[in-house]
Protein backbone atom coordinates (compact mmCIF):
# COMPACT_ATOMS: atom_id res chain seq x y z
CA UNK A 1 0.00 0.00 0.00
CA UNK A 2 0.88 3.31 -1.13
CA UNK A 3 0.10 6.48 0.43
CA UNK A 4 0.67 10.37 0.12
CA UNK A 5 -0.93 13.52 2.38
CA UNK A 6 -1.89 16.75 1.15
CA UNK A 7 -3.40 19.49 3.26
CA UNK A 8 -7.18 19.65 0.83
CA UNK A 9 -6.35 22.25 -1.40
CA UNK A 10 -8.34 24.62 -3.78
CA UNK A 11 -7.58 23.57 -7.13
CA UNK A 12 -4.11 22.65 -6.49
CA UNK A 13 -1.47 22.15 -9.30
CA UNK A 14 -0.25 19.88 -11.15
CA UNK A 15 2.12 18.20 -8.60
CA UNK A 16 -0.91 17.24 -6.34
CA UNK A 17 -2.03 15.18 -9.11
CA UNK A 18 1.84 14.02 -9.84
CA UNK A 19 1.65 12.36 -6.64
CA UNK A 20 -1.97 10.99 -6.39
CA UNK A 21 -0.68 9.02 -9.67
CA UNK A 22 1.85 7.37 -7.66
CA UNK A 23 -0.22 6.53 -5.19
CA UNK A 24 -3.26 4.13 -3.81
CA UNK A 25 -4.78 6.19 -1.42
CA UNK A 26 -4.18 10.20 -0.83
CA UNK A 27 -5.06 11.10 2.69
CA UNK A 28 -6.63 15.06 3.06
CA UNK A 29 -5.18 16.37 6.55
CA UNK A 30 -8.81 18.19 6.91
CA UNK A 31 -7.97 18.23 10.76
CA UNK A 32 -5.07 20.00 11.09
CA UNK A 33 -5.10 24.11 11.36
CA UNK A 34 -5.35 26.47 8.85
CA UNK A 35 -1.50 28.62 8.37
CA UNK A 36 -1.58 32.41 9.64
CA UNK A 37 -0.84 34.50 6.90
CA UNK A 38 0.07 32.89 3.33
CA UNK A 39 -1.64 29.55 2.52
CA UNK A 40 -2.18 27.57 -0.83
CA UNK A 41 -5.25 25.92 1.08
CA UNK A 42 -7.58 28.40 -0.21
CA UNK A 43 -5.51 30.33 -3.11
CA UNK A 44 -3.79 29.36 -6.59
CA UNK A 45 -2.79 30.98 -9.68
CA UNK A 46 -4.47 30.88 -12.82
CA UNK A 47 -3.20 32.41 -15.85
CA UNK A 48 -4.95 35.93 -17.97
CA UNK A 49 -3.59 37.96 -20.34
CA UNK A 50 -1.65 39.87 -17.61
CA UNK A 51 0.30 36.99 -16.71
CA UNK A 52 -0.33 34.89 -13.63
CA UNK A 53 -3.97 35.88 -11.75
CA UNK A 54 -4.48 35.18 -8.12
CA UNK A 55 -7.92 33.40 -7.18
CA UNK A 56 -8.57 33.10 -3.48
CA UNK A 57 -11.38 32.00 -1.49
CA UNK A 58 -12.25 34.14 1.43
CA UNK A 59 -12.52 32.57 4.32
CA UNK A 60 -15.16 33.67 7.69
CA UNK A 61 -12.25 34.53 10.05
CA UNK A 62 -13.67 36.74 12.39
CA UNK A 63 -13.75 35.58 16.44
CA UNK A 64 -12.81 32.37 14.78
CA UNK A 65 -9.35 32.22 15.92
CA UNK A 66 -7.30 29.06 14.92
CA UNK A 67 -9.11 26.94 13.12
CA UNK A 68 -9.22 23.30 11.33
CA UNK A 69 -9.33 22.88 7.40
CA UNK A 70 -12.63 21.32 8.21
CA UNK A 71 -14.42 23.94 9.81
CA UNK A 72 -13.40 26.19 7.35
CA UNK A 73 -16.35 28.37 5.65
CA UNK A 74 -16.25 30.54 3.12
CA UNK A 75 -17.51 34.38 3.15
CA UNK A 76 -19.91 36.15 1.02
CA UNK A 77 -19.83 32.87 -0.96
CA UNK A 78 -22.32 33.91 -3.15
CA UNK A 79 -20.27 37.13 -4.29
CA UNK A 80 -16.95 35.32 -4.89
CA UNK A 81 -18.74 32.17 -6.59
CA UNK A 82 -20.20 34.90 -9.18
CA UNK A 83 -16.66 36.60 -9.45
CA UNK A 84 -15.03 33.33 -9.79
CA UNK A 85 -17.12 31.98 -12.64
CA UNK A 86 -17.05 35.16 -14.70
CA UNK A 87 -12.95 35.20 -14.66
CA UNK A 88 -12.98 31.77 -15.64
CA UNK A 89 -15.04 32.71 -18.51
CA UNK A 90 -13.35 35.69 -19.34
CA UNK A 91 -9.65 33.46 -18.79
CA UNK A 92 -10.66 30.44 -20.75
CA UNK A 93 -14.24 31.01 -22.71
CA UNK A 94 -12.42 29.63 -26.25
CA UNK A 95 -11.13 26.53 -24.28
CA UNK A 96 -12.84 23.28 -26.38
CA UNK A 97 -13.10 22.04 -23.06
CA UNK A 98 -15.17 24.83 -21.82
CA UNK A 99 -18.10 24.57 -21.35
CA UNK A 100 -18.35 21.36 -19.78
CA UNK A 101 -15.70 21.76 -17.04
CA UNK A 102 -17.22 25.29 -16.50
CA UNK A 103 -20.78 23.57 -16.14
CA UNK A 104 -18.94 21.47 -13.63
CA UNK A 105 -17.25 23.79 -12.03
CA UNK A 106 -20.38 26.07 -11.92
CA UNK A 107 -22.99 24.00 -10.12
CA UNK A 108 -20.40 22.59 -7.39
CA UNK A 109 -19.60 26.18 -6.86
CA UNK A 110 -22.90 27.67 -6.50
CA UNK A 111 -24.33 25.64 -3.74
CA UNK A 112 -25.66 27.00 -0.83
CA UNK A 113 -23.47 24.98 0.91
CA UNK A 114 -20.39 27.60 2.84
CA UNK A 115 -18.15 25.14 3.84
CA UNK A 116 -14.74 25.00 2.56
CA UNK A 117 -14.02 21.49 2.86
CA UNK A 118 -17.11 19.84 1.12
CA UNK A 119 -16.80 22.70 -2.44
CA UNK A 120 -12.75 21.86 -2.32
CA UNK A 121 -13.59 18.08 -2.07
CA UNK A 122 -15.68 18.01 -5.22
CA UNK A 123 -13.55 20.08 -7.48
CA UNK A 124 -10.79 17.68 -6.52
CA UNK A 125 -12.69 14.80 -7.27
CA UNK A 126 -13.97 16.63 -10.83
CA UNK A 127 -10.20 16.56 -11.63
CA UNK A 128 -9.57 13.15 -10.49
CA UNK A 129 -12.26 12.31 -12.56
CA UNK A 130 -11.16 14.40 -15.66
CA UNK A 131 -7.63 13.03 -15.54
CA UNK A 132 -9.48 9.40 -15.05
CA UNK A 133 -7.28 8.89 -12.11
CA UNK A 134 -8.80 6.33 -9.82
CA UNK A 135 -6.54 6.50 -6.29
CA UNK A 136 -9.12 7.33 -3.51
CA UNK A 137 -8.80 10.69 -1.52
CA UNK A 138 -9.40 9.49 2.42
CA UNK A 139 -10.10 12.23 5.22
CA UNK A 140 -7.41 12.59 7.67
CA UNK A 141 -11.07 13.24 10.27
CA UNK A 142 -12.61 10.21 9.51
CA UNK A 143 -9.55 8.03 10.36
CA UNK A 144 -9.79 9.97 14.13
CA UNK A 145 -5.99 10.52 13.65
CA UNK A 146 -4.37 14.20 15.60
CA UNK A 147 -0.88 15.00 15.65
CA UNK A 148 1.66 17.22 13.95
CA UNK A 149 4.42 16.86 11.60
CA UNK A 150 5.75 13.40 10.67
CA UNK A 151 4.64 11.77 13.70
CA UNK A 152 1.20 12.46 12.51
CA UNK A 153 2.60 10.97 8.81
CA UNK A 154 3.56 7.65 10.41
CA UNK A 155 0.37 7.23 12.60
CA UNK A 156 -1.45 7.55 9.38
CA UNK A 157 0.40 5.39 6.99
CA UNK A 158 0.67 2.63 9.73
CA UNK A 159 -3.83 3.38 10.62
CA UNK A 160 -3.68 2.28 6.03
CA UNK A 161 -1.16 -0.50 6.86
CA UNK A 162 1.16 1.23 4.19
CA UNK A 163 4.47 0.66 4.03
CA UNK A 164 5.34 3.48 1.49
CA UNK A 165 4.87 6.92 0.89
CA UNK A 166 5.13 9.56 -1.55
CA UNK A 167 6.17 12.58 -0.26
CA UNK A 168 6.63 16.17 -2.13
CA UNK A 169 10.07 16.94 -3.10
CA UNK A 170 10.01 20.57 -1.16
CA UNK A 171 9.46 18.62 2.04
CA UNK A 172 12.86 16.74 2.16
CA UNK A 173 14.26 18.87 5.05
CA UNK A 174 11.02 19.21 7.13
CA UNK A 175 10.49 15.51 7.52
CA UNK A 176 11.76 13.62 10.24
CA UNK A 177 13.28 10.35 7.65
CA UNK A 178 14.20 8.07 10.68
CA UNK A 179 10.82 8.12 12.26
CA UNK A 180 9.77 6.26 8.83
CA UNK A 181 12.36 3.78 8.81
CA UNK A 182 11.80 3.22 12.30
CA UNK A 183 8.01 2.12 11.20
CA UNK A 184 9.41 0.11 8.38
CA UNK A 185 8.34 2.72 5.71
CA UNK A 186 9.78 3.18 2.45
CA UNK A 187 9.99 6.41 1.88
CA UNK A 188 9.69 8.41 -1.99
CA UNK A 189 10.10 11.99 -3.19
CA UNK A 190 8.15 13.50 -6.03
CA UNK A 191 9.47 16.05 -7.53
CA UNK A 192 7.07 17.56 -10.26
CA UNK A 193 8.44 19.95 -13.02
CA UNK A 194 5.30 20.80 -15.52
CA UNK A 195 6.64 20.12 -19.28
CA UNK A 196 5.29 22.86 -21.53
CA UNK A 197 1.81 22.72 -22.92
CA UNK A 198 -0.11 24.85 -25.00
CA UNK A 199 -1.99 27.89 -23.46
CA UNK A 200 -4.10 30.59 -23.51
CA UNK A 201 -2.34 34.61 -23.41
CA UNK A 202 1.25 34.53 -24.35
CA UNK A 203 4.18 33.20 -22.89
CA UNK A 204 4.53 29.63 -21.17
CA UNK A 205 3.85 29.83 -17.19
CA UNK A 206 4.89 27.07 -14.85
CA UNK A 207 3.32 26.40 -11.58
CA UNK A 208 -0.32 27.35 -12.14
CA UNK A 209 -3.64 25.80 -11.00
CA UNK A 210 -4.79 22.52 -13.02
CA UNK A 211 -7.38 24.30 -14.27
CA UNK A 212 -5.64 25.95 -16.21
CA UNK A 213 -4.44 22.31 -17.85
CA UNK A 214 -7.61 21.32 -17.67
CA UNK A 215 -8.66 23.72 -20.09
CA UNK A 216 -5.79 24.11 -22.15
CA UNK A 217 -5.61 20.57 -22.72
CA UNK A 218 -8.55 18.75 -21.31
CA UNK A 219 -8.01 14.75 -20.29
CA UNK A 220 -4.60 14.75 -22.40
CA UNK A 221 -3.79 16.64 -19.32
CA UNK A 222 -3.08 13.57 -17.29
CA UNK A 223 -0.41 12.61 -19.97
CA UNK A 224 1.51 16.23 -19.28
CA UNK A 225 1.23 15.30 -15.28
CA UNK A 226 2.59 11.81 -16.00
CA UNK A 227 5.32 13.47 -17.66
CA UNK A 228 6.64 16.04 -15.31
CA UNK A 229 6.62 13.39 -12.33
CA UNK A 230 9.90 12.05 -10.86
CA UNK A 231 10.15 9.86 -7.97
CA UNK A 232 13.40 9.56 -5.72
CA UNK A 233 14.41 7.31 -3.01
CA UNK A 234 15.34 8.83 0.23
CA UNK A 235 19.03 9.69 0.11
């Protein structure tokens, strides 16, 4: 059994899907806190003819202090959902992939629904879907696992009965590599690099939200994520 852990993200890139590839079940940490300050939780970049274009989701913070992924809701919903759709529109309108994602996207978006978790869940799963990947996403909550760092890695790969993981490349110095081998885990880095693929508004841009593969490129997109993914043993 392999298994990787992402923090649920809002329309993550390409890497998040890199990994999911290599993988048999993805566990969402939905119970651990939200970051002060920066976050890709509830922001990513899509691309306009300006270059890259920030899309966050704003987030009811107020008297809220800390708070889980999974309590997260999101403000004036109804206001950003509108905004949201009409960029995408504006972005990617001559996509030939269009106007289904965007009916997709469109009627997960719009629910009434303000929490976070459950919109970010089905977008993932429309890409999943799209990219006809079939590795399961599991809640971190519904395995009634807590902890921090890689402690709270190893309790969760050994609650699977996994005995590997794919980890992101960036998170080489952060993780604690003995407390896996100590569980008799096998450890892997991806490392994700996106190869170049047509799009929309002038130059090539690296590092952007699937969508925007989605729509340049549609399910062939899965074939540009399959390219750009490395894995590495642990050194």
């Amino acid at each position: 059994m392999i298994v990787s852990f992402n923090q649920p993200f809002f329309i993550p890139w390409g890497g998040f899907f890199g990994r999911l590839l290599h993988s048999d079940t993805m566990i969402l940490l939905d119970a651990t806190q939200l970051s002060r300050g920066f976050s890709y939780v509830n922001r990513n970049r899509i691309k306009g003819p300006a270059g890259e274009v920030w899309i966050t989701v704003p987030l009811k913070k107020k008297g809220r202090g800390n708070q889980l992924i999974k309590d997260l809701e999101i403000f004036e919903k109804e206001k950003w959902a509108f905004d949201f759709l009409e960029t995408l529109r504006h972005f990617y309108g001559k996509s030939l992939y269009f106007d289904e994602i965007y009916g997709e996207i469109k009627a997960i978006i719009e629910k009434k629904d303000d929490s976070f978790l459950q919109m970010t869940l089905e977008l993932l799963e429309m890409c999943r879907k799209i990219l006809d990947i079939k590795t399961p996403f599991v809640l971190q909550s519904n395995l009634g696992i807590e902890g921090k760092g890689t402690e709270l890695l190893v309790k969760l790969a050994q609650t699977l009965n996994a005995d590997e993981v794919v980890l992101p490349y960036f998170s080489k110095k952060a993780i604690d590599l003995t407390l896996f081998s100590q569980a008799k885990i096998k450890v892997w880095f991806a490392r994700y690099s996106s190869p170049q693929y047509p799009q929309f508004w002038g130059p090539y841009l690296r590092k952007l939200s699937i969508l925007d593969l989605l729509f340049c490129c549609g399910p062939d997109g899965r074939a540009v994520i399959e390219k750009g993914t490395r894995l590495s043993k642990r050194d």
